[in-house]
Protein backbone atom coordinates (compact mmCIF):
# COMPACT_ATOMS: atom_id res chain seq x y z
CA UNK A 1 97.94 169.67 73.47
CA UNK A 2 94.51 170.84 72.68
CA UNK A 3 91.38 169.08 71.90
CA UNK A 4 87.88 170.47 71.25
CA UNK A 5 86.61 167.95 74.37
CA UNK A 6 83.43 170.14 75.38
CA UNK A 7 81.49 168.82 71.94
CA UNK A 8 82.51 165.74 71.87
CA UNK A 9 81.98 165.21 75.74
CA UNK A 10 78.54 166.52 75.00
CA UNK A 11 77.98 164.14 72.15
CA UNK A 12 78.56 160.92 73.29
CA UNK A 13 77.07 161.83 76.79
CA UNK A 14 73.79 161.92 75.26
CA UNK A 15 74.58 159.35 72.53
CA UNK A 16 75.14 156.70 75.14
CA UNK A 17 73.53 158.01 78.76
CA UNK A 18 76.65 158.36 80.46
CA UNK A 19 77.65 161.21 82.55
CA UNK A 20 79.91 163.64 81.21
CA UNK A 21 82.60 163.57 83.90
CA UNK A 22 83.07 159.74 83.20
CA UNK A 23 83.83 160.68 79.87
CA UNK A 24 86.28 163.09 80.29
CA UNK A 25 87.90 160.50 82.63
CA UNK A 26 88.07 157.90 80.37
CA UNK A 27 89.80 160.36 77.55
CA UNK A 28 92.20 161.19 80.18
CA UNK A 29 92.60 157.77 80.47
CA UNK A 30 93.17 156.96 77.41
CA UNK A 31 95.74 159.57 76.77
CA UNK A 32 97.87 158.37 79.89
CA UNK A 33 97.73 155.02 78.71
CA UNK A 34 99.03 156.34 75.23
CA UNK A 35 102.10 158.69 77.00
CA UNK A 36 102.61 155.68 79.29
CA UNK A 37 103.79 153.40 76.32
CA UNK A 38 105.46 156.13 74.18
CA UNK A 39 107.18 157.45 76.96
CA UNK A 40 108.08 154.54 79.10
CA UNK A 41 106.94 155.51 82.15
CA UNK A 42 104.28 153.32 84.59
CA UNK A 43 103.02 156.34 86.44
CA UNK A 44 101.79 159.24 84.25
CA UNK A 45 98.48 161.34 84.79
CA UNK A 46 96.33 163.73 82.71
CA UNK A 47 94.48 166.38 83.52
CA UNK A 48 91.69 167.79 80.73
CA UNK A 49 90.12 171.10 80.94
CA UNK A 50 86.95 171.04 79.81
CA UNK A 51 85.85 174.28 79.07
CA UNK A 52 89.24 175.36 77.43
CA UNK A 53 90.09 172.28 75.76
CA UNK A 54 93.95 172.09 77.53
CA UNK A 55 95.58 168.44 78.11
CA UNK A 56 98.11 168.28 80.41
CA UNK A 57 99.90 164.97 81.00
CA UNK A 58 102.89 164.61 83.34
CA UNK A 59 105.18 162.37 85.44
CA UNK A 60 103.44 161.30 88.71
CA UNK A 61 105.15 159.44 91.74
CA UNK A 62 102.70 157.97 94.97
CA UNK A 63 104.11 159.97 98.21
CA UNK A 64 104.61 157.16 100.50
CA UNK A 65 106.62 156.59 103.94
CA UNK A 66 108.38 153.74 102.37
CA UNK A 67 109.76 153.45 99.04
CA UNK A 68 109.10 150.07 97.81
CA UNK A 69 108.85 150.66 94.07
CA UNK A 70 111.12 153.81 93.37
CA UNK A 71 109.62 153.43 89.37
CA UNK A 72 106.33 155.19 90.69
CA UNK A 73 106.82 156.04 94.43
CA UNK A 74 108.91 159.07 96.45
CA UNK A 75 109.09 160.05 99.90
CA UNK A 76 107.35 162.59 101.62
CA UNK A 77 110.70 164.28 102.35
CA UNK A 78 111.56 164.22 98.27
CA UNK A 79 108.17 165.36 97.51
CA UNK A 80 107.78 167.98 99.44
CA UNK A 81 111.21 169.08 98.22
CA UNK A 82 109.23 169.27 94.91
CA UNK A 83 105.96 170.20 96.44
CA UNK A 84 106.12 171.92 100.01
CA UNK A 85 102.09 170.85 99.97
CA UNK A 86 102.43 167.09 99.11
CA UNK A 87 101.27 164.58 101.75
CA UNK A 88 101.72 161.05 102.59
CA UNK A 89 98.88 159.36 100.29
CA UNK A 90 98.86 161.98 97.71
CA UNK A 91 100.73 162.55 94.40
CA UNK A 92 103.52 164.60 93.05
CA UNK A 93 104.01 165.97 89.56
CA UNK A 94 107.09 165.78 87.86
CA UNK A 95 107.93 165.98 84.30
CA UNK A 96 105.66 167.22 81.90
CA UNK A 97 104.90 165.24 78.90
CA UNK A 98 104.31 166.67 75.17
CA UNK A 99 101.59 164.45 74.14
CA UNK A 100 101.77 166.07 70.58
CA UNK A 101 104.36 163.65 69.74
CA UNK A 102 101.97 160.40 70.55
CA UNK A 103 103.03 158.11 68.02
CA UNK A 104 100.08 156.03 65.83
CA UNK A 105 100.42 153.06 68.21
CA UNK A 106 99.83 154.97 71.21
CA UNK A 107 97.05 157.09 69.32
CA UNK A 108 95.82 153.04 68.82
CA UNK A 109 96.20 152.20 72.33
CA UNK A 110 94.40 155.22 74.04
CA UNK A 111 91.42 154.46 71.45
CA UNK A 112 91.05 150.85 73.16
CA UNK A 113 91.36 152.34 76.37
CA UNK A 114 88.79 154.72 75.26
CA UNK A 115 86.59 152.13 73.86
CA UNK A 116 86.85 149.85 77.64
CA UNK A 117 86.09 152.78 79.62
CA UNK A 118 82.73 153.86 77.34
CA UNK A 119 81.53 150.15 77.41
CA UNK A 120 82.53 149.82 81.08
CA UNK A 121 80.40 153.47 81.84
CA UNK A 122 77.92 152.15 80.06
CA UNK A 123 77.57 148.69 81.79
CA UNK A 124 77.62 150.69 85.00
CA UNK A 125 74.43 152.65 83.89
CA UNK A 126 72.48 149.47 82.62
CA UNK A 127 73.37 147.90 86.12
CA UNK A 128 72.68 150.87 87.78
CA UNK A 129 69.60 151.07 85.88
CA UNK A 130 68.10 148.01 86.59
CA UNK A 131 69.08 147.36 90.02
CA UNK A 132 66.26 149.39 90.87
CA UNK A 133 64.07 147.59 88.74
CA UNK A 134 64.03 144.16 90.92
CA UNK A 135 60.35 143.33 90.71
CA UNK A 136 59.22 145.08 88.04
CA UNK A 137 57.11 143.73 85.27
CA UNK A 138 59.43 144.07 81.89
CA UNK A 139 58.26 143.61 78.33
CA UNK A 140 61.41 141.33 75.79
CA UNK A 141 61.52 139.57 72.73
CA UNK A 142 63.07 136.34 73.04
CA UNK A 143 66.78 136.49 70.93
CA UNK A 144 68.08 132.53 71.18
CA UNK A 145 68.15 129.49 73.51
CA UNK A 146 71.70 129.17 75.34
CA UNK A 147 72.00 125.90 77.33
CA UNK A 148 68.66 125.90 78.30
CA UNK A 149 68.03 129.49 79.52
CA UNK A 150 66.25 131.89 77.31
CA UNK A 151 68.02 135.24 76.13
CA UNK A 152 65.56 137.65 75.81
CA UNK A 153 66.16 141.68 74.01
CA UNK A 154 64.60 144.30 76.52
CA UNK A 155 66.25 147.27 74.53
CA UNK A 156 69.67 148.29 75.81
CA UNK A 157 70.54 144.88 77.00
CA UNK A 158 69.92 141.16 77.60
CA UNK A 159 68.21 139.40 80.09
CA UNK A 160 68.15 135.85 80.90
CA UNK A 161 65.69 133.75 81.87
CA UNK A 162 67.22 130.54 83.46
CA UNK A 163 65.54 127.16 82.90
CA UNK A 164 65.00 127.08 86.65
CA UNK A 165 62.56 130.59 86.42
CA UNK A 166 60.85 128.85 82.98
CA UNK A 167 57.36 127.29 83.58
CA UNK A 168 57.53 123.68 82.40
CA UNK A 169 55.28 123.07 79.83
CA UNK A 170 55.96 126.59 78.24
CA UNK A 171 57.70 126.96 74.75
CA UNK A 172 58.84 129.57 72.97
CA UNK A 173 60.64 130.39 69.53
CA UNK A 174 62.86 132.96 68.16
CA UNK A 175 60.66 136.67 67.71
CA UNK A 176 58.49 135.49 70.43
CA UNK A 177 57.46 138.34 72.92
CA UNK A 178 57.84 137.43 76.47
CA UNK A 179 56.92 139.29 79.57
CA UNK A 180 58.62 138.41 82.94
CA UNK A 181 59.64 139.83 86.21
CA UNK A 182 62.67 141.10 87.20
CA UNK A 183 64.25 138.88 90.34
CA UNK A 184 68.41 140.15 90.28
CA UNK A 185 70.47 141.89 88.80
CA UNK A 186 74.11 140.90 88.60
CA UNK A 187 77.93 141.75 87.56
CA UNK A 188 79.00 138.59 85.21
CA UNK A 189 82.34 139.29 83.90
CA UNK A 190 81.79 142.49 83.72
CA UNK A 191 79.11 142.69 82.34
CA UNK A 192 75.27 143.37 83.81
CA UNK A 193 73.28 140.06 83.82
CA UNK A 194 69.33 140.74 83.99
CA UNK A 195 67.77 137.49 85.13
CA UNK A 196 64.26 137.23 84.72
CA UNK A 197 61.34 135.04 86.27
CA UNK A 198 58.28 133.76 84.49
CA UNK A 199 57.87 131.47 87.93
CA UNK A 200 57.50 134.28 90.89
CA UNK A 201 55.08 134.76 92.64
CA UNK A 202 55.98 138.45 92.01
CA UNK A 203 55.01 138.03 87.98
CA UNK A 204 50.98 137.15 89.12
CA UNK A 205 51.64 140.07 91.81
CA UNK A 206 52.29 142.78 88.90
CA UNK A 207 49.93 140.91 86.29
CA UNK A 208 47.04 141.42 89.23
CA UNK A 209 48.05 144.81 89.65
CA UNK A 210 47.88 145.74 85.91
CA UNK A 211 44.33 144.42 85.92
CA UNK A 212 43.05 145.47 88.48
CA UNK A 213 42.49 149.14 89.25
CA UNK A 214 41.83 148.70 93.12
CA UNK A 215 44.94 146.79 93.02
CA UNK A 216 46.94 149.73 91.55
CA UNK A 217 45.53 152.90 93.42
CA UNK A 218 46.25 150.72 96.95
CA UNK A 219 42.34 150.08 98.44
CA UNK A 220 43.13 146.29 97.61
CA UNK A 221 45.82 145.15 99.18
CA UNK A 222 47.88 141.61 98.14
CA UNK A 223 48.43 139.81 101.70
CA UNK A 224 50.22 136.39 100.26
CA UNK A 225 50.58 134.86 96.89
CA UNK A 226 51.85 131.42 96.33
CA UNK A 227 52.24 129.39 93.19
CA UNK A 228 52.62 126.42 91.26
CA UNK A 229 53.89 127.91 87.96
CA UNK A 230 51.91 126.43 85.33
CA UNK A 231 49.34 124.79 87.23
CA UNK A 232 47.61 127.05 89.89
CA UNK A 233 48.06 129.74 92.55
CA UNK A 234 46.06 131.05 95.84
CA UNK A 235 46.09 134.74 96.42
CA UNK A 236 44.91 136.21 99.69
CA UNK A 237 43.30 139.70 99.14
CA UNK A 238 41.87 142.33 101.56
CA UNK A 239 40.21 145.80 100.66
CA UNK A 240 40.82 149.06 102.88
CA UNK A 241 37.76 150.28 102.07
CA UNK A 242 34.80 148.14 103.58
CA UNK A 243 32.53 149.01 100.29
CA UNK A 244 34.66 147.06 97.87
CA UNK A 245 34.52 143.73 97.81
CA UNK A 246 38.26 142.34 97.01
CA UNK A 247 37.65 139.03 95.52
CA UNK A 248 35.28 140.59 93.16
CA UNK A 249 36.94 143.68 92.43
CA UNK A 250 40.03 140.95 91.35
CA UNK A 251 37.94 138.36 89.64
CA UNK A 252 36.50 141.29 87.66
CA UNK A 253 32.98 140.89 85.75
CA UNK A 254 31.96 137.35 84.66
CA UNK A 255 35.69 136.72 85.31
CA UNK A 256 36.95 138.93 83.17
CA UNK A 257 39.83 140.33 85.24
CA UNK A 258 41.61 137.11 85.99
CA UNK A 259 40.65 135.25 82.81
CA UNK A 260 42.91 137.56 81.17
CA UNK A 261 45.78 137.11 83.72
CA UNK A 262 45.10 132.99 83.08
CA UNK A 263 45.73 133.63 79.61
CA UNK A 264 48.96 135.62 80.31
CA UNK A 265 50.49 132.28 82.15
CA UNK A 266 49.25 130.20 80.00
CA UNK A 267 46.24 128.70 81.13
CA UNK A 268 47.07 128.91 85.39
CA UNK A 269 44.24 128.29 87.21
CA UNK A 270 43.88 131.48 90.12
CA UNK A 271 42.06 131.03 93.37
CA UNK A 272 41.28 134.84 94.50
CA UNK A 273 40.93 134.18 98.75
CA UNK A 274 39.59 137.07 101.03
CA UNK A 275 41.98 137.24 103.36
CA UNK A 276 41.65 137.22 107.56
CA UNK A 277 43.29 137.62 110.69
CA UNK A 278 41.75 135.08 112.34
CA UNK A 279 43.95 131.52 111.53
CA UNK A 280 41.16 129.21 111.31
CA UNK A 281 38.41 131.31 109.15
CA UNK A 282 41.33 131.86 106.87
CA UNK A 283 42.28 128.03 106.53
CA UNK A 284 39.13 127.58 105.52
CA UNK A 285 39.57 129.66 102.47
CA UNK A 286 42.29 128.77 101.89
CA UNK A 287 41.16 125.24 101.32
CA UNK A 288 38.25 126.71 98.63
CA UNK A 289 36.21 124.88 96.75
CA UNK A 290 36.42 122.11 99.62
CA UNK A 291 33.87 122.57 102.15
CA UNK A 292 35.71 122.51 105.76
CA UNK A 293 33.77 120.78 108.89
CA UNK A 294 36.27 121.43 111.40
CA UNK A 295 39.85 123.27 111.86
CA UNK A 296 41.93 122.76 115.11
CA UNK A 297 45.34 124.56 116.20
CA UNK A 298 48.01 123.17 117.40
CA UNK A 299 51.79 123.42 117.84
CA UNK A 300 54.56 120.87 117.30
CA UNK A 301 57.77 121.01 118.34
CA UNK A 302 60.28 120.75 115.82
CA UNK A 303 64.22 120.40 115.31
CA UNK A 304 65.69 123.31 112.76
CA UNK A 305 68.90 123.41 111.12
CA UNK A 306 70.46 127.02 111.88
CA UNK A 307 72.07 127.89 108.24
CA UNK A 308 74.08 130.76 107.04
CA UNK A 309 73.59 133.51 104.48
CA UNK A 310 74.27 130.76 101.63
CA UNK A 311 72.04 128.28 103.09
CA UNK A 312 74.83 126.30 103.94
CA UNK A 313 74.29 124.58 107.60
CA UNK A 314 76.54 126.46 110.52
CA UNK A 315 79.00 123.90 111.68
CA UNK A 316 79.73 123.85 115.92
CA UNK A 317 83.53 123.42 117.06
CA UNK A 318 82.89 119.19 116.45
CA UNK A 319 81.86 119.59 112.95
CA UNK A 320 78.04 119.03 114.04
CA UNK A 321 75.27 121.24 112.64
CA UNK A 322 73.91 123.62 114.84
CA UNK A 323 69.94 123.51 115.53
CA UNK A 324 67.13 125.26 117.48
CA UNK A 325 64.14 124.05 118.58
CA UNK A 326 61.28 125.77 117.76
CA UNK A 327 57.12 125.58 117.34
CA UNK A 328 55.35 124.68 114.26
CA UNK A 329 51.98 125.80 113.71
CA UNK A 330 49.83 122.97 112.57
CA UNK A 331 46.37 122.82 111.38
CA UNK A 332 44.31 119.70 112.12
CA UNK A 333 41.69 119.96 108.94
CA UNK A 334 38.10 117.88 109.02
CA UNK A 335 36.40 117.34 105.68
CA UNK A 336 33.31 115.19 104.85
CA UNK A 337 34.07 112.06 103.25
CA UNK A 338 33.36 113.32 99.68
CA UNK A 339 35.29 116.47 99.99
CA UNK A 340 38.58 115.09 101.01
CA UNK A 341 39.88 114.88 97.16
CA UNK A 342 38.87 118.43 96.56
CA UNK A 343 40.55 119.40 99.89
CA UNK A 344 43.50 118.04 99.31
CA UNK A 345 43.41 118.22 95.53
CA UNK A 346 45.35 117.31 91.92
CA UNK A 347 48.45 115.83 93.48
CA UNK A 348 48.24 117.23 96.85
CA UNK A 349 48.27 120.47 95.09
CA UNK A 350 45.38 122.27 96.84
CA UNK A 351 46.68 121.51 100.20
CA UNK A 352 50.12 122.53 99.66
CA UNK A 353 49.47 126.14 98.14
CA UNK A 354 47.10 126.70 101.66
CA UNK A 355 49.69 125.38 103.60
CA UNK A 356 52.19 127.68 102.31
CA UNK A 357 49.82 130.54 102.02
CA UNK A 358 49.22 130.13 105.50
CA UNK A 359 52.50 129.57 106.47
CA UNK A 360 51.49 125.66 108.64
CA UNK A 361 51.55 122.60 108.48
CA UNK A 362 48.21 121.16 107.43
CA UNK A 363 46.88 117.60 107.92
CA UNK A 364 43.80 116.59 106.51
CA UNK A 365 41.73 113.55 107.72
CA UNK A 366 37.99 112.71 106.53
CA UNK A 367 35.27 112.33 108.62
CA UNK A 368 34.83 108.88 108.23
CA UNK A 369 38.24 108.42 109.48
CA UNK A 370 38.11 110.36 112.61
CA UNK A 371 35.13 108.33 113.36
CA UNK A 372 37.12 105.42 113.07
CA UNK A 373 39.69 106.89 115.43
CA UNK A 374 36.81 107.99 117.85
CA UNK A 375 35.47 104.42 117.52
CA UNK A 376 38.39 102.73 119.25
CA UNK A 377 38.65 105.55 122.15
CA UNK A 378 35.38 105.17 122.64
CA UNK A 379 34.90 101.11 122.27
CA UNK A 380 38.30 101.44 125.37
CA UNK A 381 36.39 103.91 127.35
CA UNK A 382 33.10 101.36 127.38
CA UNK A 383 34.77 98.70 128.29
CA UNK A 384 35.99 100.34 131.28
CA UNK A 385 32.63 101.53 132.45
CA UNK A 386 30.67 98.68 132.09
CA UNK A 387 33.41 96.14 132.55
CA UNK A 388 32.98 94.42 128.66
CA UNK A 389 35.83 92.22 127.75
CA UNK A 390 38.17 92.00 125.05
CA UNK A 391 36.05 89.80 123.90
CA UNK A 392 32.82 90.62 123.53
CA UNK A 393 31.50 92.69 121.61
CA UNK A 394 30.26 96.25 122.43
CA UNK A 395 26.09 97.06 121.73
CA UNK A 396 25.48 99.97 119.54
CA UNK A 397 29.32 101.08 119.06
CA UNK A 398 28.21 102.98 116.29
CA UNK A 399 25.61 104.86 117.82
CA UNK A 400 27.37 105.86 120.35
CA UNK A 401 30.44 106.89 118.11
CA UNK A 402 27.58 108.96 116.39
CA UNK A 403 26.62 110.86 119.08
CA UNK A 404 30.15 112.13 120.04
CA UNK A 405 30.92 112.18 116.20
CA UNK A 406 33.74 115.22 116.14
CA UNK A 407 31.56 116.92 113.96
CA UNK A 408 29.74 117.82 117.03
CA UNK A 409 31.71 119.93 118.28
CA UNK A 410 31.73 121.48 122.04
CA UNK A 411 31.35 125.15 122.28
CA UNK A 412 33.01 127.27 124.71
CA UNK A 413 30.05 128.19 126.19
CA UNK A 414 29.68 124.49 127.62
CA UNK A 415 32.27 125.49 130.33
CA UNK A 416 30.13 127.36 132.91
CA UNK A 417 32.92 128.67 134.61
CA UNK A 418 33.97 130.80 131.58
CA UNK A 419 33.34 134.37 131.39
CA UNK A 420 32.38 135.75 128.51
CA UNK A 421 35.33 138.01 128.69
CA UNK A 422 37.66 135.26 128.66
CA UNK A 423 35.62 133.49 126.02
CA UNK A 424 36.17 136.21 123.50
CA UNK A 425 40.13 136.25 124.21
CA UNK A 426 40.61 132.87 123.36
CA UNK A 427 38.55 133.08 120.09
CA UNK A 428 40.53 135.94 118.98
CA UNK A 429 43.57 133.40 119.69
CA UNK A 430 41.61 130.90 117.09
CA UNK A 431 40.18 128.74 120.11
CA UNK A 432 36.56 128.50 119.56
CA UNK A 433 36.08 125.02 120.57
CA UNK A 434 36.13 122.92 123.81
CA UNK A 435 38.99 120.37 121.23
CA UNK A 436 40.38 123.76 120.57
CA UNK A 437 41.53 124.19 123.72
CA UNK A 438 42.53 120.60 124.88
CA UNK A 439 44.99 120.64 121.40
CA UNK A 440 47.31 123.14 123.35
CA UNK A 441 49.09 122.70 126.55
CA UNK A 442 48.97 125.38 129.92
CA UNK A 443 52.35 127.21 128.33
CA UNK A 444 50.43 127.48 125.00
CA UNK A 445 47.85 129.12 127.03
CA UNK A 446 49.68 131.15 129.11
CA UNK A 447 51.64 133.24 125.95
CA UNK A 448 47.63 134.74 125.42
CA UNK A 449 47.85 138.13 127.02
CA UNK A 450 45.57 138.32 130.21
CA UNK A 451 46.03 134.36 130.72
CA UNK A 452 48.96 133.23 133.23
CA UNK A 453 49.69 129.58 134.04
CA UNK A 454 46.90 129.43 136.86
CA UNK A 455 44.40 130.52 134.29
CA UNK A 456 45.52 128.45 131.88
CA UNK A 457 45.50 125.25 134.17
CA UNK A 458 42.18 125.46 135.47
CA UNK A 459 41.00 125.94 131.75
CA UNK A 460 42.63 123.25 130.78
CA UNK A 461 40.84 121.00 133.60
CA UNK A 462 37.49 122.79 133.44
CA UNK A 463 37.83 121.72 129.35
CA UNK A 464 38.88 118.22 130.41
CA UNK A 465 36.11 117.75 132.55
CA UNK A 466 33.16 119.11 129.56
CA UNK A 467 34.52 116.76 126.90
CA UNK A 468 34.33 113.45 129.65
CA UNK A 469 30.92 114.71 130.87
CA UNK A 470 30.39 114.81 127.31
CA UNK A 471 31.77 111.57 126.23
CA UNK A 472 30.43 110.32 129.24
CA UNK A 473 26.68 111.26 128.23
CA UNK A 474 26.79 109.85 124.54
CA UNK A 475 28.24 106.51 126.35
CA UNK A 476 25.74 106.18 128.65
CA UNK A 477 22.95 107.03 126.10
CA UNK A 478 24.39 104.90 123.82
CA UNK A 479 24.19 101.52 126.18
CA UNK A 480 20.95 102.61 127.48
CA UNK A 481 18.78 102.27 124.52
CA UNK A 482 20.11 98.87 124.06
């Protein structure tokens, strides 16, 4: 049999963007299918030369040690009879076949078969295709609803975009365009699902980056970006190059830049942060607009739930779930009376973008409430120096709670006994403050390089010692000018 294969290979290889050897083995394919049912035999094979046009389709048997299915298997001793070079694993021809004689059911049949293996190729090449593409930035036009999700036309397939990657109080219609970034690509039934996100944080990523030139060539640089789809998101930006400035270079002029990326997600308010190494400047922009008093670090120990690959929890031997303990970092946030709505903002929205921007745990208290607190540690510490009951009532409490008001905060350079060297370790570790230091413990300390647990001990003590001198001071003053 002869078929002029080389044009029609050709053809359909650059009809449909499918490699010409997948082609020719779907034809051959096709045609063993075909011989398979005319001739009634399970194991046939066909060979196609390409260049010449020649089919050749012929009996096959699986060389095997053990016959188990004599139908489509031989032995290695009865192949090799036939074929001194066969080998355990391999094939062995047989019969020839004259596929002339292909009857128009079987001609029907290796069509299909055809048909299966061009549509399976070419599901192959779309998956292929966009596997690659998992966040990238892709243009559709929304096709129909289907139980919620959105089916969107990007060209040569479908993508989805699943009710749980829709912003909420988005809406859109049949025709509409839609742009969206690709977060996975799977195999559903066979067939390559696109899923799309109009809720990632990578969308606002490649939205920035198409705005913003400094963004694109690489001198700005996208640290974090968190968001509340819909609402708001914080974006922590640094620049390479010390001359451009990379909350202006993304906020563009008058706002221009990230007006039009608002627009884009309908109306999402963007916060634009400089980003910086240092944990506590950082907190404090990431609480912008609020105006920050105070920041403190601390660690928590915490309980975690160890969980697999499928975020299921890993079971022990007694059915218990398995857990680590581990530190949390958590940031103890002062802000004056007035500013503690905008700190924490709409919701608690403002508060929970920094905290997952920075990656903590942040707890927010007004001023006027750490007074409070200061208040009754101070009002027990007065009693015991001057011996006033319960009872009475302590002069000028307020005063006094005044003058050690946390807003006045001790400086490292209080504690004589710290060198300046030492001083500018620990406020590269975020410890600026005398309260910086007391909120961690000597093995805190002692993970600083250059600080083992001696070090860390006596700084401990020394830091003790300035804050009840301190205390002590504002006390005494306080009583006194009663």
């Amino acid at each position: 049999m002869k078929l002029d294969i080389n044009m029609l290979v050709r053809q359909m290889a650059a009809e449909r963007d499918i490699e010409a050897e997948t082609l020719v083995n779907a034809v051959a394919e096709a045609i063993s299918s075909a011989a398979r049912k005319h001739y009634k035999e399970r194991n046939v094979h066909t060979d196609i030369d390409v260049e010449t046009g020649e089919v050749e389709s012929w009996i096959a048997r699986d060389v095997v040690e053990e016959v188990e299915d004599p139908e489509i298997e031989v032995t290695l001793e009865e192949a090799q009879a036939i074929d001194p070079s066969a080998e355990v694993g391999g094939i062995v021809k047989l019969d020839a076949l004259d596929t002339s004689v292909l009857g128009r059911i079987a001609a029907q049949s290796a069509r299909q078969v055809l048909f299966q293996r061009v549509r399976e190729a070419e599901r192959a090449v779309i998956y292929k295709n966009y596997s690659g593409r998992v966040g990238d930035m892709i243009n559709g036009i929304v096709k129909r609803m289907d139980r919620g999700a959105l089916i969107v036309e990007l060209g040569d397939t479908e993508g989805i975009v699943p009710r749980s990657h829709q912003v909420r109080h988005e809406r859109y219609s049949q025709g509409d365009r839609v742009r969206a970034v690709v977060v996975d690509v799977t195999m559903d039934a066979n067939r390559p699902q696109v899923v799309l996100s109009r809720t990632s944080p990578m969308l606002l990523e490649k939205l920035l980056e198409m705005e913003v030139p400094e963004i694109y060539d690489g001198t700005v640089i996208i640290r974090v970006c968190v968001r509340e789809p819909g609402e708001r998101a914080k974006v922590a930006v640094f620049s390479k190059d010390s001359d451009v400035d990379p909350v202006g270079a993304c906020v563009g002029l008058k706002g221009s830049r990230v007006q039009a990326i608002t627009r884009e997600l309908k109306g999402e308010k963007i916060d634009i942060i400089p980003f910086n190494s240092d944990l506590v400047s950082f907190a404090q922009n990431a609480l912008s607009p609020a105006k920050i008093n105070r920041v403190a670090v601390r660690e928590e120990p915490i309980t975690v739930v160890l969980r697999d690959e499928e975020g299921q929890p890993i079971l022990d031997e007694n059915g218990e779930s398995l857990t680590e303990e581990k530190k949390e970092v958590v940031l103890d946030v002062i802000v004056g009376t007035e500013q503690l709505s905008l700190a924490i903002g709409k919701r608690g929205q403002n508060v929970r973008l920094a905290s997952r921007l920075l990656d903590c745990r942040i707890e927010i208290k007004s001023q006027e409430a750490v007074k409070d607190e200061l208040a009754t540690a101070l009002a027990s510490m007065l009693r015991e120096m001057e011996g006033i009951s319960e009872e009475e009532e302590i002069p000028d409490l307020e005063v006094a709670t005044e003058a050690v008001s946390y807003d006045e905060i001790i400086p490292l350079e209080e504690m004589e006994s710290v060198t300046e060297r030492l001083r500018e370790r620990l406020q590269g570790h975020g410890i600026h403050t005398v309260q910086d230091l007391l909120a961690l413990d000597a093995k805190e300390l002692s993970t600083i390089p250059g600080i083992g647990p001696v070090t860390a001990q006596k700084l401990l003590d020394t830091a003790s010692e300035t804050l009840e001198e301190n205390l002590a001071e504002a006390a005494e003053s306080a009583v006194g000018e009663e």
